[in-house]
Structure formats: C-alpha cells, structure tokens
PDB file of N, CA and C in Angstrom:
ATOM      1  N   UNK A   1      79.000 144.275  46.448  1.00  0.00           N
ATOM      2  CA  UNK A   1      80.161 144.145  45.591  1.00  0.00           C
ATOM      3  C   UNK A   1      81.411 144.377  46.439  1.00  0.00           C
ATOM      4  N   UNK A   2      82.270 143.218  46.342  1.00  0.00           N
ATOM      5  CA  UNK A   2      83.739 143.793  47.217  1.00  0.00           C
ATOM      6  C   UNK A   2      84.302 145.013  46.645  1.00  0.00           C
ATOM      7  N   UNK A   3      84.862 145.412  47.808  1.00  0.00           N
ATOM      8  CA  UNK A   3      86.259 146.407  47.282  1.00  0.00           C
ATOM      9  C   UNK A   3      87.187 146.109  47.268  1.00  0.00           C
ATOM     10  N   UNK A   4      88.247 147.226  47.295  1.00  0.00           N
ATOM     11  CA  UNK A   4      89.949 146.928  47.043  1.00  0.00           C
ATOM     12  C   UNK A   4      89.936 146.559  48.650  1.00  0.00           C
ATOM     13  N   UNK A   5      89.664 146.676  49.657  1.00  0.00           N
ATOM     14  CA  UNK A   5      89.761 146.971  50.900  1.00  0.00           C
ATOM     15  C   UNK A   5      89.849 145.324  51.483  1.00  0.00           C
ATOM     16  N   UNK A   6      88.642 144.610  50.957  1.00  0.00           N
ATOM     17  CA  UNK A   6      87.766 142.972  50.950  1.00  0.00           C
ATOM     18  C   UNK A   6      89.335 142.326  50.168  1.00  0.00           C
ATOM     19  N   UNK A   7      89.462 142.970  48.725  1.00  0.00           N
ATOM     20  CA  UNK A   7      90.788 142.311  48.148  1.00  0.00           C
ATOM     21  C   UNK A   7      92.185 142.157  49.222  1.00  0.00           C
ATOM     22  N   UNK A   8      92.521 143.395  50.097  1.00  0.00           N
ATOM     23  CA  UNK A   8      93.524 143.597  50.265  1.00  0.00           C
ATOM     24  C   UNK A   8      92.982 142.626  52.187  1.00  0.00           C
ATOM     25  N   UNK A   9      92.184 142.144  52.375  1.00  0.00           N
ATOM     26  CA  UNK A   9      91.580 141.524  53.747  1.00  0.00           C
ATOM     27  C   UNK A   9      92.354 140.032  52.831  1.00  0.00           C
ATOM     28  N   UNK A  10      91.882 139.648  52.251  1.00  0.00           N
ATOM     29  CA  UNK A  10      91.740 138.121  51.345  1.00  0.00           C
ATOM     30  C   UNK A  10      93.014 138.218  51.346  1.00  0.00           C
ATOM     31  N   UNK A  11      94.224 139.013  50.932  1.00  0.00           N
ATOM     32  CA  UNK A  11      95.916 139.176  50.172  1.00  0.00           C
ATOM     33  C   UNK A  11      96.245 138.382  51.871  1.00  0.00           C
ATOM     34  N   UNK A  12      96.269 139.269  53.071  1.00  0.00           N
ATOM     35  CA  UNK A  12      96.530 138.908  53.985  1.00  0.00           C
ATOM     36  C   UNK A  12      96.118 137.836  54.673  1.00  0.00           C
ATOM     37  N   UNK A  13      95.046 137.086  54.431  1.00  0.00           N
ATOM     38  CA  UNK A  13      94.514 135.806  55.089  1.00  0.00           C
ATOM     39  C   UNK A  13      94.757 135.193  54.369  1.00  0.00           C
ATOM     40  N   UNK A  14      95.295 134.857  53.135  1.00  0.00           N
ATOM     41  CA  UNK A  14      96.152 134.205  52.138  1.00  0.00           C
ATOM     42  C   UNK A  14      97.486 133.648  52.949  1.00  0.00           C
ATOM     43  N   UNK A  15      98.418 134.972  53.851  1.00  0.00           N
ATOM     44  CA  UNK A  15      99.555 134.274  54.664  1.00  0.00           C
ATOM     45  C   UNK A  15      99.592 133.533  55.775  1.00  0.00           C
ATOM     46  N   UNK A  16      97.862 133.814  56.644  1.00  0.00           N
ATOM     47  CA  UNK A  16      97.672 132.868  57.687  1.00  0.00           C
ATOM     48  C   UNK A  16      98.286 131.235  57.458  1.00  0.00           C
ATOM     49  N   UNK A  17      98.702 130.854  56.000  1.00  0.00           N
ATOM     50  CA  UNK A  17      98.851 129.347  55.881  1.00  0.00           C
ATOM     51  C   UNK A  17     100.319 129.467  56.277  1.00  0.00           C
ATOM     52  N   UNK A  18     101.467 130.354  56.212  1.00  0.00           N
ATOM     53  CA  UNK A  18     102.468 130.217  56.703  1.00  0.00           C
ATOM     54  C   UNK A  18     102.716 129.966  58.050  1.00  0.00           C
ATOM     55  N   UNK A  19     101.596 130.712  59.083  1.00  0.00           N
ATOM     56  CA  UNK A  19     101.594 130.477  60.848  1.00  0.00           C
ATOM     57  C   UNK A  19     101.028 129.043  60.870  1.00  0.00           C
ATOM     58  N   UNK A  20      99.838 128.697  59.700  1.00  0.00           N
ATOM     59  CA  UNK A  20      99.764 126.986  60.140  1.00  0.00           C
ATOM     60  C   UNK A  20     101.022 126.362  59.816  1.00  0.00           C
ATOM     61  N   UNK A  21     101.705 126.585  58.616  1.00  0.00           N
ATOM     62  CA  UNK A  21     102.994 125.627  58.413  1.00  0.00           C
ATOM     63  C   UNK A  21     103.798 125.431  59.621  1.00  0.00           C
ATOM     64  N   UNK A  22     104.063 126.922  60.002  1.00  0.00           N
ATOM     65  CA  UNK A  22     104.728 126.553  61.430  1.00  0.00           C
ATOM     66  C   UNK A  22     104.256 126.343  62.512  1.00  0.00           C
ATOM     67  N   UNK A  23     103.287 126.632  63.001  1.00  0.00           N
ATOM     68  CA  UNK A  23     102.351 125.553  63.880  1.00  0.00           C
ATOM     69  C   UNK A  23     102.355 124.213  63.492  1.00  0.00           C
ATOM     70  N   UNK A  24     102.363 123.514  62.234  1.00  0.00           N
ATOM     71  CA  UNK A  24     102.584 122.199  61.930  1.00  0.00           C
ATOM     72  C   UNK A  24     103.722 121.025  61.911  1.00  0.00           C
ATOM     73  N   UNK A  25     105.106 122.206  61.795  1.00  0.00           N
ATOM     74  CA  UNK A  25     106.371 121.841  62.273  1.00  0.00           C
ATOM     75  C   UNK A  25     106.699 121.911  63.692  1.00  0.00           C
ATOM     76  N   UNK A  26     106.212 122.285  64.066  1.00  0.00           N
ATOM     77  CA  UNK A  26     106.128 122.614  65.812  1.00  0.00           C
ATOM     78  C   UNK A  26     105.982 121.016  66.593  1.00  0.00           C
ATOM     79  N   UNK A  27     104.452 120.927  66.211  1.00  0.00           N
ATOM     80  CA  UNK A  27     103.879 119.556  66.227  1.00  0.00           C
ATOM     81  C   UNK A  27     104.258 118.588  65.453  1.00  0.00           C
ATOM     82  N   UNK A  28     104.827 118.995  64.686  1.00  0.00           N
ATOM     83  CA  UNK A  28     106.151 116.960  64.286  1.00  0.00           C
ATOM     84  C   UNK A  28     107.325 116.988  65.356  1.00  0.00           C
ATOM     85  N   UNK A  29     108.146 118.527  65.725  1.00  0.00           N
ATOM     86  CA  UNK A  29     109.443 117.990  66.023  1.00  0.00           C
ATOM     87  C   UNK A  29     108.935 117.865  67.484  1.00  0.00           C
ATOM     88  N   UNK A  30     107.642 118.336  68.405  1.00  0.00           N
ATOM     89  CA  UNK A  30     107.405 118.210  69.523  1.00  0.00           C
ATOM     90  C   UNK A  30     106.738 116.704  69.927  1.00  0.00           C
ATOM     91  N   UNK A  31     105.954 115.970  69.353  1.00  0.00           N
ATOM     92  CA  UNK A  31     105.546 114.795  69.035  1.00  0.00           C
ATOM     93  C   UNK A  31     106.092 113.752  68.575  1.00  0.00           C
ATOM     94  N   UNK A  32     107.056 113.001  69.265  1.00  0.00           N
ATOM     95  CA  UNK A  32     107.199 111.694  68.694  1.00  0.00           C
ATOM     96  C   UNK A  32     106.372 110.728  68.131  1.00  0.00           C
ATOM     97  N   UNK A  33     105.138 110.673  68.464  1.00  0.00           N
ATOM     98  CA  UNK A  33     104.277 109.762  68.252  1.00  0.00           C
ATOM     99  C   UNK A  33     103.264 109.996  66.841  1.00  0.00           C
ATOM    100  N   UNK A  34     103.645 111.398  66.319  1.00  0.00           N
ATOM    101  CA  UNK A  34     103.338 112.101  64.773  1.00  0.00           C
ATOM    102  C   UNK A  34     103.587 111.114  63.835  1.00  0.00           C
ATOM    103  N   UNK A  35     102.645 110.426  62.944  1.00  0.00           N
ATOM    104  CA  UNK A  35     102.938 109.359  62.232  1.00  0.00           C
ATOM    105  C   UNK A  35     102.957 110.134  60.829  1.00  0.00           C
ATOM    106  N   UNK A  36     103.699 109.540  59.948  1.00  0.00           N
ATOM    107  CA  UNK A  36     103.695 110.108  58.641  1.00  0.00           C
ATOM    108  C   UNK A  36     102.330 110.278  57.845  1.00  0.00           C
ATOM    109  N   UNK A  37     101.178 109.305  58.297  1.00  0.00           N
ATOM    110  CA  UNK A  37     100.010 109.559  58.210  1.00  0.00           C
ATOM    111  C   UNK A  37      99.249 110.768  58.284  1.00  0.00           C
ATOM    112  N   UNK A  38      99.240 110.575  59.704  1.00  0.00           N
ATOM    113  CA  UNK A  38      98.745 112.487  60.343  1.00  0.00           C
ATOM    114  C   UNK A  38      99.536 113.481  59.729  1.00  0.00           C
ATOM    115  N   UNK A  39     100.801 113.351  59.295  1.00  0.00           N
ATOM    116  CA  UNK A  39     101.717 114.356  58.745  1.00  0.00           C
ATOM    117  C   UNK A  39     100.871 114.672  57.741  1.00  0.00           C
ATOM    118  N   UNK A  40     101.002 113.631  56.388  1.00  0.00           N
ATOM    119  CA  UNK A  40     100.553 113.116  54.959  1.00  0.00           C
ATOM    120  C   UNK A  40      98.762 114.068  55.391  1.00  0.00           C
ATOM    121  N   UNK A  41      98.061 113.560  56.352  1.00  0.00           N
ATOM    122  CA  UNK A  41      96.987 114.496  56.245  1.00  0.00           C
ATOM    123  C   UNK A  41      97.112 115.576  56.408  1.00  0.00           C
ATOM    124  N   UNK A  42      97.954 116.383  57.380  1.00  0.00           N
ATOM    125  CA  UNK A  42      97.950 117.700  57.575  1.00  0.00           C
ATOM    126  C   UNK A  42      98.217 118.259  56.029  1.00  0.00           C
ATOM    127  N   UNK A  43      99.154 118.005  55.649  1.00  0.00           N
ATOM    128  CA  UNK A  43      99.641 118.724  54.405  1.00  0.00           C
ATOM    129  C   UNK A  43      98.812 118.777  53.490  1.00  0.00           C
ATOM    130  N   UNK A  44      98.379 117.647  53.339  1.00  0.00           N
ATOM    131  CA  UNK A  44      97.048 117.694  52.202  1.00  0.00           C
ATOM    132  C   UNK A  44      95.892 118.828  52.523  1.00  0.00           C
ATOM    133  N   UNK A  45      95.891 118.688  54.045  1.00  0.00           N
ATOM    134  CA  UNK A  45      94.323 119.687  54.230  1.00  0.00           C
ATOM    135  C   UNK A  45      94.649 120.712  54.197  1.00  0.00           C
ATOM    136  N   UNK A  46      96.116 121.506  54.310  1.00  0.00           N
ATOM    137  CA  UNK A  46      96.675 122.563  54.116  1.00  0.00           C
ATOM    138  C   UNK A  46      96.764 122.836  52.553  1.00  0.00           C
ATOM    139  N   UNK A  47      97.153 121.996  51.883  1.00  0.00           N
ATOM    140  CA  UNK A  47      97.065 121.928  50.380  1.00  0.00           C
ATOM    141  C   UNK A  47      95.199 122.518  49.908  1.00  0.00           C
ATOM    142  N   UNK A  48      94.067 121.991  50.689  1.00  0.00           N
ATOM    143  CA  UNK A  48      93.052 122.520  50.034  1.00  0.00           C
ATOM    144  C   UNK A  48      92.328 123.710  50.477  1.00  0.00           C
ATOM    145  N   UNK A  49      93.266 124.200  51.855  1.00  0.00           N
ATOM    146  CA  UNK A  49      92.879 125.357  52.422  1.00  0.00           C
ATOM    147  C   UNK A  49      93.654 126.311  51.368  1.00  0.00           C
ATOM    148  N   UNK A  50      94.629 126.776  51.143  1.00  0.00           N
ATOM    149  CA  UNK A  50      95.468 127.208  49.950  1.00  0.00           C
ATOM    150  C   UNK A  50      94.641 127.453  49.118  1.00  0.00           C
ATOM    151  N   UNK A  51      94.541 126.604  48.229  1.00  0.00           N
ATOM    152  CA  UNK A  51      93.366 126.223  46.507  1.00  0.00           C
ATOM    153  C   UNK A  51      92.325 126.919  47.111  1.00  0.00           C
ATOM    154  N   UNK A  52      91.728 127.050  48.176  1.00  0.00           N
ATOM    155  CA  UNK A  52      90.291 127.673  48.377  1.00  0.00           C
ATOM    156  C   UNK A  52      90.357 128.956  48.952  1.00  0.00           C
ATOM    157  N   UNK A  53      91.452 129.340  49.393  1.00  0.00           N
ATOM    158  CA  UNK A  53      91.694 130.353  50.023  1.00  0.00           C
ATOM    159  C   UNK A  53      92.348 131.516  48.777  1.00  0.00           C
ATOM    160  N   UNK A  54      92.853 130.921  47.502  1.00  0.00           N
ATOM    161  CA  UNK A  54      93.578 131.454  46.438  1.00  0.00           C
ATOM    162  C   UNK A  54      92.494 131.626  45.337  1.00  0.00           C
ATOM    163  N   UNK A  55      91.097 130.945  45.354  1.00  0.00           N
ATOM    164  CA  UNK A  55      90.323 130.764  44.898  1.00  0.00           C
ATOM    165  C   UNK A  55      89.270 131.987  45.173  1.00  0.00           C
ATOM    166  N   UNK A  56      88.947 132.285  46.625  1.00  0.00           N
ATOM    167  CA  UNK A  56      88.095 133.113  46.991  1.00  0.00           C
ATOM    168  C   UNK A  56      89.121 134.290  46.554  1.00  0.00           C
ATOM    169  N   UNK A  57      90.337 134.596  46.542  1.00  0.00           N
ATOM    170  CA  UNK A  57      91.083 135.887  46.497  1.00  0.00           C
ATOM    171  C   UNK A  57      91.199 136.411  44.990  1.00  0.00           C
ATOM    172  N   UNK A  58      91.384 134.950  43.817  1.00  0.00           N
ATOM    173  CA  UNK A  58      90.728 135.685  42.095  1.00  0.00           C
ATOM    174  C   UNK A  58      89.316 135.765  42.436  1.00  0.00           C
ATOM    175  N   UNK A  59      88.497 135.492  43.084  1.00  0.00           N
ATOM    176  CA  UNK A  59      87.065 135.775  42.653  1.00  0.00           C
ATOM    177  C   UNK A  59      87.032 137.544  43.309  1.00  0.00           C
ATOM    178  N   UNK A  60      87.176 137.401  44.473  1.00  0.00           N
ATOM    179  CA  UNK A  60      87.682 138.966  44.639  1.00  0.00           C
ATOM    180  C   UNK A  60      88.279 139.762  44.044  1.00  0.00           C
ATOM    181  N   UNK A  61      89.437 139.624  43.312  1.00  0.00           N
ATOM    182  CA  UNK A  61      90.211 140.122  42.242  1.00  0.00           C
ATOM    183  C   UNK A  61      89.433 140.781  40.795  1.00  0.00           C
ATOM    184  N   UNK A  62      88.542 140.160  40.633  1.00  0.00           N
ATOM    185  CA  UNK A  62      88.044 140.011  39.548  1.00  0.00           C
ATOM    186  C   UNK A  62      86.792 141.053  39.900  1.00  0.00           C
ATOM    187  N   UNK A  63      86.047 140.688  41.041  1.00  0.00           N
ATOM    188  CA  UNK A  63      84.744 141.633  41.384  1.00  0.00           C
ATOM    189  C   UNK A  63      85.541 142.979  41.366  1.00  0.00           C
ATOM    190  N   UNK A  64      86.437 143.159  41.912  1.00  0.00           N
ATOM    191  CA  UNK A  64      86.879 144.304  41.961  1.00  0.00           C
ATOM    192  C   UNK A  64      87.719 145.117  40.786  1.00  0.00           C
ATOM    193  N   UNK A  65      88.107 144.490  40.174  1.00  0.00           N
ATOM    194  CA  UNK A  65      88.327 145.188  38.650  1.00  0.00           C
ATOM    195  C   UNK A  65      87.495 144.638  37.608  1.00  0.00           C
ATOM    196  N   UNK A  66      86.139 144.141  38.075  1.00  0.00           N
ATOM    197  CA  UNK A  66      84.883 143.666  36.999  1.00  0.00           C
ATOM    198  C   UNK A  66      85.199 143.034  35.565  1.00  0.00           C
ATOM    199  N   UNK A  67      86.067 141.681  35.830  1.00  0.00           N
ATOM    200  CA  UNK A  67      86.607 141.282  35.239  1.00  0.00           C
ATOM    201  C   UNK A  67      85.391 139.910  35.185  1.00  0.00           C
ATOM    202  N   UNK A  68      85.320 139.238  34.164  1.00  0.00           N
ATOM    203  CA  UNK A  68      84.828 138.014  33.828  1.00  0.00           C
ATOM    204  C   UNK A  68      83.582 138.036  33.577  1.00  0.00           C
ATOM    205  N   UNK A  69      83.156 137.433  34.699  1.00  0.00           N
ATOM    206  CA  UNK A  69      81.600 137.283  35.151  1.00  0.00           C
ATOM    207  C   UNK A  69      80.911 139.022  35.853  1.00  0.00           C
ATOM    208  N   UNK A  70      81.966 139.839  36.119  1.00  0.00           N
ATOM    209  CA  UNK A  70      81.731 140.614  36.897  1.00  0.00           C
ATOM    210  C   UNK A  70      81.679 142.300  36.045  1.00  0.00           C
ATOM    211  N   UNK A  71      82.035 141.930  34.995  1.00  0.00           N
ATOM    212  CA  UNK A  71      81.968 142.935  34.333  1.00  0.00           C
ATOM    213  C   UNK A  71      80.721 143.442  33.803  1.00  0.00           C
ATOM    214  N   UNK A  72      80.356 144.569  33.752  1.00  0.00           N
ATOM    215  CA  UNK A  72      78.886 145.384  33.190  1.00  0.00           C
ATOM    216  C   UNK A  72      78.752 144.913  31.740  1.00  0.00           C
ATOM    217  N   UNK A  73      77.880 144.824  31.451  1.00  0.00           N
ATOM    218  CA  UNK A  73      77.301 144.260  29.833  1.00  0.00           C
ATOM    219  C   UNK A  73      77.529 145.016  29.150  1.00  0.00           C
ATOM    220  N   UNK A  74      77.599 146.261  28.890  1.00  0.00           N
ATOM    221  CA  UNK A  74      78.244 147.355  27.810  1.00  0.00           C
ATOM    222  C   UNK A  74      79.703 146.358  27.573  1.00  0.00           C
ATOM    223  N   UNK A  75      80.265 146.809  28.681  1.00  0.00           N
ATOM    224  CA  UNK A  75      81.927 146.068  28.446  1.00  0.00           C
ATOM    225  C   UNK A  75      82.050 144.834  27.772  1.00  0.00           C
ATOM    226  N   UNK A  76      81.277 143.580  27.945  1.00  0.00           N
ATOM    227  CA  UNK A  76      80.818 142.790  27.320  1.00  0.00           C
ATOM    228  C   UNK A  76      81.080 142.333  26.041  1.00  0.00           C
ATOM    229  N   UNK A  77      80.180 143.500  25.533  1.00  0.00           N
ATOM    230  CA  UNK A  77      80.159 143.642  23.955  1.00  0.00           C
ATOM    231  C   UNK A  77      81.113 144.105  23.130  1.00  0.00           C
ATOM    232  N   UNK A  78      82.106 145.015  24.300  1.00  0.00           N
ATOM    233  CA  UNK A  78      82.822 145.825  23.823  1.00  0.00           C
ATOM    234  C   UNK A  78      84.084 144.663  23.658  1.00  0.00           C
ATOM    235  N   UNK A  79      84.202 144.006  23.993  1.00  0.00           N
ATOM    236  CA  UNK A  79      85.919 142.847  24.037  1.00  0.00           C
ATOM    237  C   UNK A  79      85.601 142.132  23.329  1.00  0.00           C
ATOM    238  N   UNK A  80      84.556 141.385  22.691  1.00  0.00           N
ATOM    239  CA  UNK A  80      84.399 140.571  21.992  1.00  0.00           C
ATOM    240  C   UNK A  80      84.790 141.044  20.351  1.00  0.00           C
TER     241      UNK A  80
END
C-alpha cells in the first residue's frame, strides 16, 4: 500500500514535465530544421505523459487516504 511519502515522490515527478518543456524549447530555438511536425509530436507526447503521470498521482492519492476502490469495506457500507 503507498504512503504519504510514494504520494509526495509522484507530487514531484509530476514537475519533471516542466524541465521537458524547457528542454523542448531549447530544441526548436536551437534547430532550424525542427518542423512543426516534430514540434506537433513532441507536445502531444508530452500531453500523454501529463494524463498518465496525473493519473498514477489520483491513484496514489486515493490509496493513501483509502478513498474509492481503496477504502476498507466497513467504510463502504458506511457512505452509502
């Protein structure tokens, strides 16, 4: 079962996408030959690293305050 510790690992590898953004601007204004193509892909694959990276961090979120799927079956019964 994660902890707050796993949550607070995930919060921070969440901002690694800001060092790719700028690693990615780096490589347009250093590259002339950067086609709007390769651009158009980078962004997109950055777009699904994000969604999956924001994705693994509620599923963590959730293990760790036993929310959803993650909650004990007493509790369960008890919200309904």
């Amino acid at each position: 079962m994660p902890d707050r510790f796993d949550l607070e690992n995930e919060i921070t590898n969440l901002t690694a996408v800001s060092d790719d953004l700028v690693l990615l601007a780096g490589a347009v204004l250093e590259r002339e030959e950067f086609s709007a193509d390769e651009l158009s892909n980078a962004l997109l694959g950055l777009s699904v690293m994000v969604t999956l990276r924001s994705e693994k961090l509620f599923d963590i979120f959730k293990a760790v305050f036993q929310l959803d799927e993650y909650s004990p079956e007493m509790q369960k019964y008890t919200r309904e």
